[in-house]
N, C-alpha and C. Protein backbone atom coordinates (compact mmCIF):
# COMPACT_ATOMS: atom_id res chain seq x y z
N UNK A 1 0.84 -1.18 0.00
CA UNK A 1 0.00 0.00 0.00
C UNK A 1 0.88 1.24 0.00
N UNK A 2 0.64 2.15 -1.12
CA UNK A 2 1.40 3.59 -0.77
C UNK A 2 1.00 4.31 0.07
N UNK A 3 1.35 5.35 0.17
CA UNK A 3 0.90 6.95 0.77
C UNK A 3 -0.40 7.76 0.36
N UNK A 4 -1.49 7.84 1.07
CA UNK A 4 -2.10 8.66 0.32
C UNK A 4 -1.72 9.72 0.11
N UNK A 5 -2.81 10.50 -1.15
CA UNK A 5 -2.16 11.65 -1.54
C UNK A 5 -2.53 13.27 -0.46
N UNK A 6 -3.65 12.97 0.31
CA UNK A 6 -3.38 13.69 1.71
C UNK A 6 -2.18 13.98 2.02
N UNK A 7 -1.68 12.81 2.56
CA UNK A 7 -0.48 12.91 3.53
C UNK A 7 0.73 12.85 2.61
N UNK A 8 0.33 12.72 1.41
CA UNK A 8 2.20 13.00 0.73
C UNK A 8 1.88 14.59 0.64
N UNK A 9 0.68 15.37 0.13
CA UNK A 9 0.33 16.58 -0.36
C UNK A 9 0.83 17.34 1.40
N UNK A 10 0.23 17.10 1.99
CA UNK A 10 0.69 18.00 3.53
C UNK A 10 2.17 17.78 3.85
N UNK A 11 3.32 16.27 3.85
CA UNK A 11 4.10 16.27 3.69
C UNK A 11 5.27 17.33 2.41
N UNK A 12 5.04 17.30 1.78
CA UNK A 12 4.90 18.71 0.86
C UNK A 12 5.19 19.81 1.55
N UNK A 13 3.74 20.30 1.76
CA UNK A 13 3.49 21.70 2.11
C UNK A 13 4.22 22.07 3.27
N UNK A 14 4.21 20.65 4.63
CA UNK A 14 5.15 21.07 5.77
C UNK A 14 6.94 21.24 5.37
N UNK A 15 6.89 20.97 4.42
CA UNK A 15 8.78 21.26 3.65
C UNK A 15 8.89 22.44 2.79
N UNK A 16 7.96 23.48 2.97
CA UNK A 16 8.33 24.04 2.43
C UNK A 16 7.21 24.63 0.91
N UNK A 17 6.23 23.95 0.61
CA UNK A 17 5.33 23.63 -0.74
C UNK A 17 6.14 23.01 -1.57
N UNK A 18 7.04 21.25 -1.33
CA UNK A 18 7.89 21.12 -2.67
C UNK A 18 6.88 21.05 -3.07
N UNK A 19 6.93 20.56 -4.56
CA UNK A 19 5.54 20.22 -5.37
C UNK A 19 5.68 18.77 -5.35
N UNK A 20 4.31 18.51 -5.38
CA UNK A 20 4.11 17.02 -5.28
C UNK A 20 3.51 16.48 -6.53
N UNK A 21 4.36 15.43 -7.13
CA UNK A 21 3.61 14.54 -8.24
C UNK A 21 3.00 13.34 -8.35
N UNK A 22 2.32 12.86 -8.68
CA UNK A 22 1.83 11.10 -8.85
C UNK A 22 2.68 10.82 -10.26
N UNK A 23 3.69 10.13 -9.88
CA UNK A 23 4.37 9.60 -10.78
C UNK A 23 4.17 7.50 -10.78
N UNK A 24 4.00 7.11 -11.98
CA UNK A 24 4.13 5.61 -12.38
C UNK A 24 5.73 5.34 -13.11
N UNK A 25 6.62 4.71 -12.85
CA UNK A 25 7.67 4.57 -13.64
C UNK A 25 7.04 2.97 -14.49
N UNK A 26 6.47 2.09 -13.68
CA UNK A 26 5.70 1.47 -14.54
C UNK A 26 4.64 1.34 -15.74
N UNK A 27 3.81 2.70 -15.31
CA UNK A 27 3.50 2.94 -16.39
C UNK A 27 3.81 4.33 -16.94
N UNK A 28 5.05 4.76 -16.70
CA UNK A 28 5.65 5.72 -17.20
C UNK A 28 4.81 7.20 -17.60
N UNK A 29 3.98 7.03 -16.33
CA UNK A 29 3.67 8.19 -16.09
C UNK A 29 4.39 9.51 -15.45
N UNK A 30 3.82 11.03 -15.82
CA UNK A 30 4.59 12.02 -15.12
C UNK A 30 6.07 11.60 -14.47
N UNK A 31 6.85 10.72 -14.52
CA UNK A 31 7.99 10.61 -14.43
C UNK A 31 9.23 11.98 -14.78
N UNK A 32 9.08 11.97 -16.30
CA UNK A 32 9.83 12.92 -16.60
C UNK A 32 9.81 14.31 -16.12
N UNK A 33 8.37 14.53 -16.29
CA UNK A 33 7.98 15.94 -15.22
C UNK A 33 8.60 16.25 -14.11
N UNK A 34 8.14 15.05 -13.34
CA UNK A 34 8.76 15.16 -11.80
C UNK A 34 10.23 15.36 -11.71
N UNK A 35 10.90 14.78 -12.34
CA UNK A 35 12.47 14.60 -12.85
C UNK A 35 13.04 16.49 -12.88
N UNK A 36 12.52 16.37 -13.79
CA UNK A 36 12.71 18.13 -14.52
C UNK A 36 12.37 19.07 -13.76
N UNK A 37 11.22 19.23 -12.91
CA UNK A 37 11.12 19.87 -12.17
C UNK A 37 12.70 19.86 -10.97
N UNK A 38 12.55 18.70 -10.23
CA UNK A 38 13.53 18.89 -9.13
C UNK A 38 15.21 19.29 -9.76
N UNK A 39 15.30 18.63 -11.29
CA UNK A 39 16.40 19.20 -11.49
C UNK A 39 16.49 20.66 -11.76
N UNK A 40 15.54 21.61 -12.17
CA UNK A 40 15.38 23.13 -12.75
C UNK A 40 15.60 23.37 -11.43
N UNK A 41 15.20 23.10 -10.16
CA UNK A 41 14.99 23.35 -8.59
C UNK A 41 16.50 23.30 -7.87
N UNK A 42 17.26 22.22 -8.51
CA UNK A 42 18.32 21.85 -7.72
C UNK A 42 19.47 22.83 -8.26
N UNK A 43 18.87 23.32 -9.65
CA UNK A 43 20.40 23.67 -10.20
C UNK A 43 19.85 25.73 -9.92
N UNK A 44 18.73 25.87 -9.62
CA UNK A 44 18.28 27.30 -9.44
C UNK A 44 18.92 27.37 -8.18
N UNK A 45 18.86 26.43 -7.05
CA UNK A 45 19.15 26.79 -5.79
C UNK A 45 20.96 26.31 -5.60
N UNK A 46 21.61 25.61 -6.41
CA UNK A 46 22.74 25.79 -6.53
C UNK A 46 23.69 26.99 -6.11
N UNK A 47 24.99 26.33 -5.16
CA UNK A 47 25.76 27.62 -4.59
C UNK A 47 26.63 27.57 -5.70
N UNK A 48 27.71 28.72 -5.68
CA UNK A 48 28.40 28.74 -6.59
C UNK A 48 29.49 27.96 -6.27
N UNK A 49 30.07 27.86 -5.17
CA UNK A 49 30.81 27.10 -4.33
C UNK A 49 30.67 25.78 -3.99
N UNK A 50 30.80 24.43 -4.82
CA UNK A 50 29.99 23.22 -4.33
C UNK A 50 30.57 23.11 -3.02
N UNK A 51 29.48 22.44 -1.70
CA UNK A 51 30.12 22.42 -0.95
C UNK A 51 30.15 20.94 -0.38
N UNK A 52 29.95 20.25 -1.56
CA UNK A 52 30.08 18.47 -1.48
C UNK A 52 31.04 18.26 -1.28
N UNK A 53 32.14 18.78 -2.29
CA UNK A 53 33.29 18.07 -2.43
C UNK A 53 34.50 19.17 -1.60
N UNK A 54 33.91 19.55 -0.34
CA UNK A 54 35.12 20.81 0.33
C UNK A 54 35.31 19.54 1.68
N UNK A 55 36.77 19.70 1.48
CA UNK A 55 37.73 18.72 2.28
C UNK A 55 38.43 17.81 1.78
N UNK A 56 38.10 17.26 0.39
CA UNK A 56 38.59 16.43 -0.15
C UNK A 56 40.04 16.97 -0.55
N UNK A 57 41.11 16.46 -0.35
CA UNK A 57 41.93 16.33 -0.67
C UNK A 57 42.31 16.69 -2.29
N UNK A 58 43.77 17.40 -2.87
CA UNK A 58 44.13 17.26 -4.09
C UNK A 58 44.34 15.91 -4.05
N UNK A 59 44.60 15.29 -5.55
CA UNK A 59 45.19 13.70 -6.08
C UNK A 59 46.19 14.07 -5.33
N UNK A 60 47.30 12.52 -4.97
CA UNK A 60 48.33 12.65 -5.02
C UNK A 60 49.12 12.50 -5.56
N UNK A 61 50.30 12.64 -6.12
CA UNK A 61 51.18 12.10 -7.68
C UNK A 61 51.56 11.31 -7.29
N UNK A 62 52.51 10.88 -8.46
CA UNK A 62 52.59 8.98 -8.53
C UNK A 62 53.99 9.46 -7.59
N UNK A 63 55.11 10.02 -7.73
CA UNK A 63 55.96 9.74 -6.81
C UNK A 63 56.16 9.76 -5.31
N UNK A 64 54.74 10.66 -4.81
CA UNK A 64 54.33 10.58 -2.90
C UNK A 64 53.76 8.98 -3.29
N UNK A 65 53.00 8.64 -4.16
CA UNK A 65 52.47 7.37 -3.59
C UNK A 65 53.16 6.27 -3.51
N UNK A 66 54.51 6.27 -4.25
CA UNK A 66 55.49 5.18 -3.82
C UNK A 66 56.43 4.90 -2.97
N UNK A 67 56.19 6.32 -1.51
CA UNK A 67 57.20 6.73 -0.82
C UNK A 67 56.82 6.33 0.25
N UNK A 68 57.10 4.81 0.17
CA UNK A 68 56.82 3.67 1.69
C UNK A 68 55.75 4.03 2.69
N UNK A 69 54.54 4.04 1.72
CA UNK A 69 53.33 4.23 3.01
C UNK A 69 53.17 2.75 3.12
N UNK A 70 52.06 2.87 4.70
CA UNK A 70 51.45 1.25 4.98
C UNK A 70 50.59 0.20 4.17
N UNK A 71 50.51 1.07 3.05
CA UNK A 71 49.75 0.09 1.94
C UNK A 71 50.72 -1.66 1.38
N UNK A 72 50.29 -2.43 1.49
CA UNK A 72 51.07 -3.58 1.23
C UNK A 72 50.81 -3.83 -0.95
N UNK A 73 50.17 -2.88 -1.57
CA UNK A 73 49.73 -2.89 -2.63
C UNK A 73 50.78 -2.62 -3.77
């Protein structure tokens, strides 16, 4: 049994009004819609600064990586 559409529609509205779709990937309903929407959404609210990838490390070059770390590889 899913969600009714009550409680997905108020789930929604308490986040904010995302918009809510009835999507079928089975029967390939509103799928794409729903898709397009959250991506136009994700890339409008986009920082300029990703801040996914802050901490990650530069690569390291090939000659630090052969300079006797604990890797047995």
């Amino acid at each position: 049994m899913g969600v009714s559409e009550k409680k997905a529609k108020d789930w929604c509205a308490s986040k904010g009004n995302v918009p809510y779709f009835e999507t079928s990937a089975k029967e390939d309903y509103n799928v794409d819609a729903a898709f397009l929407c959250i991506a136009k959404t994700a890339l409008a609210n986009e920082n300029e600064q990703d801040i996914y990838f802050q901490g990650i490390p530069d690569a390291v070059s090939e000659s630090d990586q052969r300079g006797g770390g604990g890797c047995a590889c």
